[in-house]
N, C-alpha and C. Protein backbone atom coordinates (compact mmCIF):
# COMPACT_ATOMS: atom_id res chain seq x y z
N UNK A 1 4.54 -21.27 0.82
CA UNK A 1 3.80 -20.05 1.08
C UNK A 1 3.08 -19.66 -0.20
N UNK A 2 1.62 -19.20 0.07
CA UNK A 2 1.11 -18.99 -1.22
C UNK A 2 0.89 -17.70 -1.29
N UNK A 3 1.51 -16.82 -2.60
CA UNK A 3 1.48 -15.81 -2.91
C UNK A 3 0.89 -14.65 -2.05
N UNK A 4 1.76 -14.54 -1.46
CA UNK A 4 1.61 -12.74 -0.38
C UNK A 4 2.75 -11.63 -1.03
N UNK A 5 2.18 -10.77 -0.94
CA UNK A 5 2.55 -9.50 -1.80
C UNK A 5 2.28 -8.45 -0.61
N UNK A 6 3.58 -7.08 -0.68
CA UNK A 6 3.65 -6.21 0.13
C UNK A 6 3.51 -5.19 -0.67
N UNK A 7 2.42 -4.22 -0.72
CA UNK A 7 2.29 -3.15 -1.61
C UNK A 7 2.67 -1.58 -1.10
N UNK A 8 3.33 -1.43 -1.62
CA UNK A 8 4.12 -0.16 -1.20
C UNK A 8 3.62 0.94 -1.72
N UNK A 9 2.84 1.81 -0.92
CA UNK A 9 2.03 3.56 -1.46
C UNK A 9 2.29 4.60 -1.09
N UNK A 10 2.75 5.86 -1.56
CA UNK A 10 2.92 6.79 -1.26
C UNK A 10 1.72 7.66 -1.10
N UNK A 11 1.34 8.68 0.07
CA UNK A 11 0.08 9.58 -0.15
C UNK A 11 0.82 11.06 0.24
N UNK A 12 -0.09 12.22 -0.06
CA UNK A 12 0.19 13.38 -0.16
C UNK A 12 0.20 13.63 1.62
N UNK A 13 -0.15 12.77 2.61
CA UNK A 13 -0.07 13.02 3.60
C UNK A 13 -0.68 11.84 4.46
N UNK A 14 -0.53 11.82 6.13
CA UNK A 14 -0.99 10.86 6.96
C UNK A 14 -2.27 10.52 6.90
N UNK A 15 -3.42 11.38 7.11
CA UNK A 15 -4.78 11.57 6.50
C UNK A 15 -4.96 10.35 5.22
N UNK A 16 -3.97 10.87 4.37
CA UNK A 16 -4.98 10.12 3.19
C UNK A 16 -4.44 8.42 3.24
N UNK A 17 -3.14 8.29 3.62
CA UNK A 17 -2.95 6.92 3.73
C UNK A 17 -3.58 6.64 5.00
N UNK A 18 -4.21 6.87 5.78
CA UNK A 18 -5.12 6.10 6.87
C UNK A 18 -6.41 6.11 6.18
N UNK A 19 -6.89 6.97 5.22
CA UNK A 19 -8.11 6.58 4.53
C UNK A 19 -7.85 5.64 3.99
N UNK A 20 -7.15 5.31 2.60
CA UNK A 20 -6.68 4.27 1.91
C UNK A 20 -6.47 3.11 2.63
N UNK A 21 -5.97 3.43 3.74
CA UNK A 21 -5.52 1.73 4.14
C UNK A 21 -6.45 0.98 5.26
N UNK A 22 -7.35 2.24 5.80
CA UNK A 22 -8.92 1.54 6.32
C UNK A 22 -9.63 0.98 5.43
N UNK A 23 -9.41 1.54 4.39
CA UNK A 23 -10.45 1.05 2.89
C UNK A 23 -10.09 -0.47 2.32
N UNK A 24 -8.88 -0.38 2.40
CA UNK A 24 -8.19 -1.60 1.75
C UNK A 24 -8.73 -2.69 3.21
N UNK A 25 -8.38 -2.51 4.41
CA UNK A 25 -8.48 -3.33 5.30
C UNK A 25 -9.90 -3.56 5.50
N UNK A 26 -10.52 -2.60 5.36
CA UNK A 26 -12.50 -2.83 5.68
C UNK A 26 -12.72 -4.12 4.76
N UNK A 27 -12.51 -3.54 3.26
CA UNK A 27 -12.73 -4.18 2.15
C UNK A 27 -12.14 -5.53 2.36
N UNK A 28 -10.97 -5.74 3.47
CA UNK A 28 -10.09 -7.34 3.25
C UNK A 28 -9.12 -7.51 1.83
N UNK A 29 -9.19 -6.23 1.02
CA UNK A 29 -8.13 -6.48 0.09
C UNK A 29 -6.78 -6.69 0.83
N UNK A 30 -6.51 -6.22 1.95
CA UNK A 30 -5.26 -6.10 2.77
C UNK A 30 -5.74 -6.71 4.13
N UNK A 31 -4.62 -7.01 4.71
CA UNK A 31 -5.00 -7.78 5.81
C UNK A 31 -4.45 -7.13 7.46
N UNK A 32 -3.26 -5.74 6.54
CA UNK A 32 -2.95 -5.15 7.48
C UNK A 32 -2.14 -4.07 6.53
N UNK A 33 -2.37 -3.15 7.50
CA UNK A 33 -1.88 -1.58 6.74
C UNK A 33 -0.96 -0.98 7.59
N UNK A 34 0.47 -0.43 7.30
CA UNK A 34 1.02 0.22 8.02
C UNK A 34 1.17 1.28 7.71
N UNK A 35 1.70 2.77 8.60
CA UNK A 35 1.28 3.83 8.01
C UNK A 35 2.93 4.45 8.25
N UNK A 36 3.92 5.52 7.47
CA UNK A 36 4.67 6.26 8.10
C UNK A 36 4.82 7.12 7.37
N UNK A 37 4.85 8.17 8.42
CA UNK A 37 4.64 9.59 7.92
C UNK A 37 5.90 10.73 7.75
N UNK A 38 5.55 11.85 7.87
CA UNK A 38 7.03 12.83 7.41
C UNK A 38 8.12 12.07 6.36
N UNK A 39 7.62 11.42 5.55
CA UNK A 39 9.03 10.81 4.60
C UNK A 39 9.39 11.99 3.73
N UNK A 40 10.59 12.67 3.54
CA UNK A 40 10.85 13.04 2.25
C UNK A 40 10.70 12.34 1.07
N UNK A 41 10.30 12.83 0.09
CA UNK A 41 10.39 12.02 -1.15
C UNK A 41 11.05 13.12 -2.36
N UNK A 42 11.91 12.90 -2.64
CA UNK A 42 12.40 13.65 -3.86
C UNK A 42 12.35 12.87 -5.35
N UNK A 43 11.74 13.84 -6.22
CA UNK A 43 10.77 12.98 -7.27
C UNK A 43 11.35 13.86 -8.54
N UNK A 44 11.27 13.41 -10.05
CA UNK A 44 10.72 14.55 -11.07
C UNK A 44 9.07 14.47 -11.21
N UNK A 45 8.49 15.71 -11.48
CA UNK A 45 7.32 15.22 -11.94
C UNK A 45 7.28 16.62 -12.62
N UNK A 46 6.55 16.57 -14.09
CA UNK A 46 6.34 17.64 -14.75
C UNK A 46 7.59 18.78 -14.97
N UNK A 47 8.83 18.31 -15.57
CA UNK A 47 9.86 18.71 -16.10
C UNK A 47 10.29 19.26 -14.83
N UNK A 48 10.29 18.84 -13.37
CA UNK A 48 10.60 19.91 -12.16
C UNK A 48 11.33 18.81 -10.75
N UNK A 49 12.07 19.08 -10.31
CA UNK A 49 12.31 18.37 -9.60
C UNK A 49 11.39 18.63 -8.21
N UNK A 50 10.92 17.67 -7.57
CA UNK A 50 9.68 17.87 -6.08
C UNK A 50 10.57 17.35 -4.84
N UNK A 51 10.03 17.68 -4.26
CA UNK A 51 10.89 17.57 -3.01
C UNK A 51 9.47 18.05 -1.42
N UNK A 52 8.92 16.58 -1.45
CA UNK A 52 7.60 16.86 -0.60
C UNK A 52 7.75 16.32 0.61
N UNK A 53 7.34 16.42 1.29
CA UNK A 53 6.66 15.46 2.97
C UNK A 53 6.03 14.85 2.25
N UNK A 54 5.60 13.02 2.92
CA UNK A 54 4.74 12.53 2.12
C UNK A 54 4.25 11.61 3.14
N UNK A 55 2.66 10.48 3.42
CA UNK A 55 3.17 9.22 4.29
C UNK A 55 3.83 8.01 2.87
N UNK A 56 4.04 7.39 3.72
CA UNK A 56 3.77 5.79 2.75
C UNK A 56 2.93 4.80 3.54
N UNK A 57 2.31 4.02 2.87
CA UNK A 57 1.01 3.14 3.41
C UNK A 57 2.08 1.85 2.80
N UNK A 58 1.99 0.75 3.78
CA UNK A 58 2.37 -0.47 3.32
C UNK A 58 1.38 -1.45 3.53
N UNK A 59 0.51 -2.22 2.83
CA UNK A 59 -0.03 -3.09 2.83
C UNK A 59 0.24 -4.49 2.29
N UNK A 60 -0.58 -5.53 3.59
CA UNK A 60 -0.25 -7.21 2.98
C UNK A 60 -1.15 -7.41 2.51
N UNK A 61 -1.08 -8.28 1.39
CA UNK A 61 -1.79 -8.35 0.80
C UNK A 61 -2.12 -10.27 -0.27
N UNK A 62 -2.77 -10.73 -0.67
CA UNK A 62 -2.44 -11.67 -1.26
C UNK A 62 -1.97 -11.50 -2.78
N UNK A 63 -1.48 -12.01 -3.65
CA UNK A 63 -0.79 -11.62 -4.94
C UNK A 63 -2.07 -11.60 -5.70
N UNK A 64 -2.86 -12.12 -5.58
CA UNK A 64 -4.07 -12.89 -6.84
C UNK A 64 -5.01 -11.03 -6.74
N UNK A 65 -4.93 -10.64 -4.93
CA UNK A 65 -5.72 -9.68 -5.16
C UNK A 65 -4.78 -7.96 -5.54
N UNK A 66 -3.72 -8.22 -5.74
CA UNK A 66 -2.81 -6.93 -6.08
C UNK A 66 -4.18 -5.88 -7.28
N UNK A 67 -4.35 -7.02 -8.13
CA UNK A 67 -4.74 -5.64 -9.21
C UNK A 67 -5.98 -5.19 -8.61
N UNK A 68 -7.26 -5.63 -7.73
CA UNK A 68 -7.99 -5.56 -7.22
C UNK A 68 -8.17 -3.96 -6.37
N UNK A 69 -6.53 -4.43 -5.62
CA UNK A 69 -5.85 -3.43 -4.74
C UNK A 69 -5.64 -2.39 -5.43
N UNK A 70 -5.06 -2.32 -6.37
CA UNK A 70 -4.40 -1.04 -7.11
C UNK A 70 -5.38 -0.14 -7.67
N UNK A 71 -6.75 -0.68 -7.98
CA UNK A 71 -7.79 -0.31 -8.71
C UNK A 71 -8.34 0.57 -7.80
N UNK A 72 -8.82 0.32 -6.05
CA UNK A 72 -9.02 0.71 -5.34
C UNK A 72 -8.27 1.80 -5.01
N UNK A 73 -6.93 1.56 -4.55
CA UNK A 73 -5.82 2.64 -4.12
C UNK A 73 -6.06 3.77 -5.60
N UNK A 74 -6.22 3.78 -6.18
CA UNK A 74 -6.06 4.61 -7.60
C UNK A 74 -7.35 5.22 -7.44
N UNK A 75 -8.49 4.96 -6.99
CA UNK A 75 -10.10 5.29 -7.09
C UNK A 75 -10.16 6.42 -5.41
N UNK A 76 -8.97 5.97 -4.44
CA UNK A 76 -9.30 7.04 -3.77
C UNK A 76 -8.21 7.94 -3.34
N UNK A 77 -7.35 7.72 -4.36
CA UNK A 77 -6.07 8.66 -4.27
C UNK A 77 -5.90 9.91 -4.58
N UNK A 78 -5.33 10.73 -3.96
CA UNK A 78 -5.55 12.48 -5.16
C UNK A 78 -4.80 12.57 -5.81
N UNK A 79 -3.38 12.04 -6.51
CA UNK A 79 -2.78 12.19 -7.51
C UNK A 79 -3.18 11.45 -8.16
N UNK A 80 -2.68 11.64 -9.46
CA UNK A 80 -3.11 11.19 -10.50
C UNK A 80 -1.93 10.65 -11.21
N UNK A 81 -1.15 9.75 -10.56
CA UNK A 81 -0.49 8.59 -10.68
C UNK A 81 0.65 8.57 -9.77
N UNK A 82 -0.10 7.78 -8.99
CA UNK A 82 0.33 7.33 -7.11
C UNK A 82 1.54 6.34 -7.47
N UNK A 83 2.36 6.61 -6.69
CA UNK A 83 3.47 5.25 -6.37
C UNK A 83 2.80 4.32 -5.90
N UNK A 84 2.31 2.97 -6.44
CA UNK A 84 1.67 1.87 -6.02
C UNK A 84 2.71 0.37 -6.79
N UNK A 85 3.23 -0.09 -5.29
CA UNK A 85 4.70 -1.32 -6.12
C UNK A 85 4.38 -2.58 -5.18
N UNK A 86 3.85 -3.22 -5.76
CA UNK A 86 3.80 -4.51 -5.26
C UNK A 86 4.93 -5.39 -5.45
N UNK A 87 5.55 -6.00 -3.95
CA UNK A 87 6.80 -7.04 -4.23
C UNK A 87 6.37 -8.23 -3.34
N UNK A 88 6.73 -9.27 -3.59
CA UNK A 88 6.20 -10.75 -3.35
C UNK A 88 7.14 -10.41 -1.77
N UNK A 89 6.40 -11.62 -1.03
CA UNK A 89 6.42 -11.93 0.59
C UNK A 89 7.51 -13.57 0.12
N UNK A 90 9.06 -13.40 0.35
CA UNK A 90 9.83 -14.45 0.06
C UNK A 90 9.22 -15.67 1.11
N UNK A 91 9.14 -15.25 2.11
CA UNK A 91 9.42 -15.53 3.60
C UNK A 91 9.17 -14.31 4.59
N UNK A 92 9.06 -15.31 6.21
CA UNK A 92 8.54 -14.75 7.35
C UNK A 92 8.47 -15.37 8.57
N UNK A 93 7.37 -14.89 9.32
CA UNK A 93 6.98 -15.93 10.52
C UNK A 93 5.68 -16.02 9.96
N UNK A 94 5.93 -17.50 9.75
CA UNK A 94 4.78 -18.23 9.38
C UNK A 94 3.35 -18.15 10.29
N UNK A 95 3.81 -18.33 11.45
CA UNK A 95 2.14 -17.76 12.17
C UNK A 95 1.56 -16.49 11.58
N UNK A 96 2.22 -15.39 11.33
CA UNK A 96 2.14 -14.27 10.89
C UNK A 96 1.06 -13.97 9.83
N UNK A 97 2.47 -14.73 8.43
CA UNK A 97 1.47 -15.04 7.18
C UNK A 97 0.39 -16.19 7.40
N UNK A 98 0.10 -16.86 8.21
CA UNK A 98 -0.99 -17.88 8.23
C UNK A 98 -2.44 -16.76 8.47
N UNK A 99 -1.78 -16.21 9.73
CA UNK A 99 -2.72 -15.05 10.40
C UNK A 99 -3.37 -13.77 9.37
N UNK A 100 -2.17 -13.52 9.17
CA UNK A 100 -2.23 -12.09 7.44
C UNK A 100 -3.50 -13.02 6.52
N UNK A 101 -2.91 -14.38 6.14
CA UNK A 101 -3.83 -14.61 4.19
C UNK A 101 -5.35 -15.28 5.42
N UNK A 102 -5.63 -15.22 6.47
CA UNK A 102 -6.95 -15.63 6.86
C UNK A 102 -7.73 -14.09 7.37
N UNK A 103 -6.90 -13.32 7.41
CA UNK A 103 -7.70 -11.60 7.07
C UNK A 103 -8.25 -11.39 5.91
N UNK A 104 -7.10 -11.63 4.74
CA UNK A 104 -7.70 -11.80 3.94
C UNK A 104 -8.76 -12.21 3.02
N UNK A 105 -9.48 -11.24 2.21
CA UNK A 105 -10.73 -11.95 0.99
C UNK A 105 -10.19 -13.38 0.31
């Protein structure tokens, strides 16, 4: 299997990870975007502990184009430093990933 990567994003809401992850998918940085919403996320940020609703956007992606991805996700995000974690694709159903890296750029 050649380098597939699952990028894991948090957004301030459902809205913005369906923007982000049409963007990523229009563009073919991703080959498929999943979206889920109402997550708690309990965080520090700015000496305070947060405690938000949030979605998370999961995208496939190929490894070569991760930084590509991140550049993008960062250019239409509203925080100003997004949870963006890319972890490698061990394994799967191979029709799947055959199907996923030919979406792909």
């Amino acid at each position: 299997m050649s380098g597939m990567n699952i990028v894991y994003i948090t957004a301030k809401n459902k809205a913005e990870a369906r923007k982000i992850g049409k963007e990523l998918v229009r563009q073919r940085l991703a080959g498929c975007a999943n979206i889920i919403e109402n997550v708690n996320s309990l965080y520090w940020w700015e000496g305070e502990i947060q405690d938000d609703n949030e979605a998370v956007l999961i995208a496939k992606t190929k490894e070569s184009l991760v930084p590509e991805l991140i550049d993008k996700v960062k250019s239409l995000h509203s925080y100003s430093c997004p949870c963006i974690i890319s972890l490698p694709i061990k394994g799967g159903n191979r029709d799947y990933l055959d199907w996923l890296e030919k979406e792909i750029k």
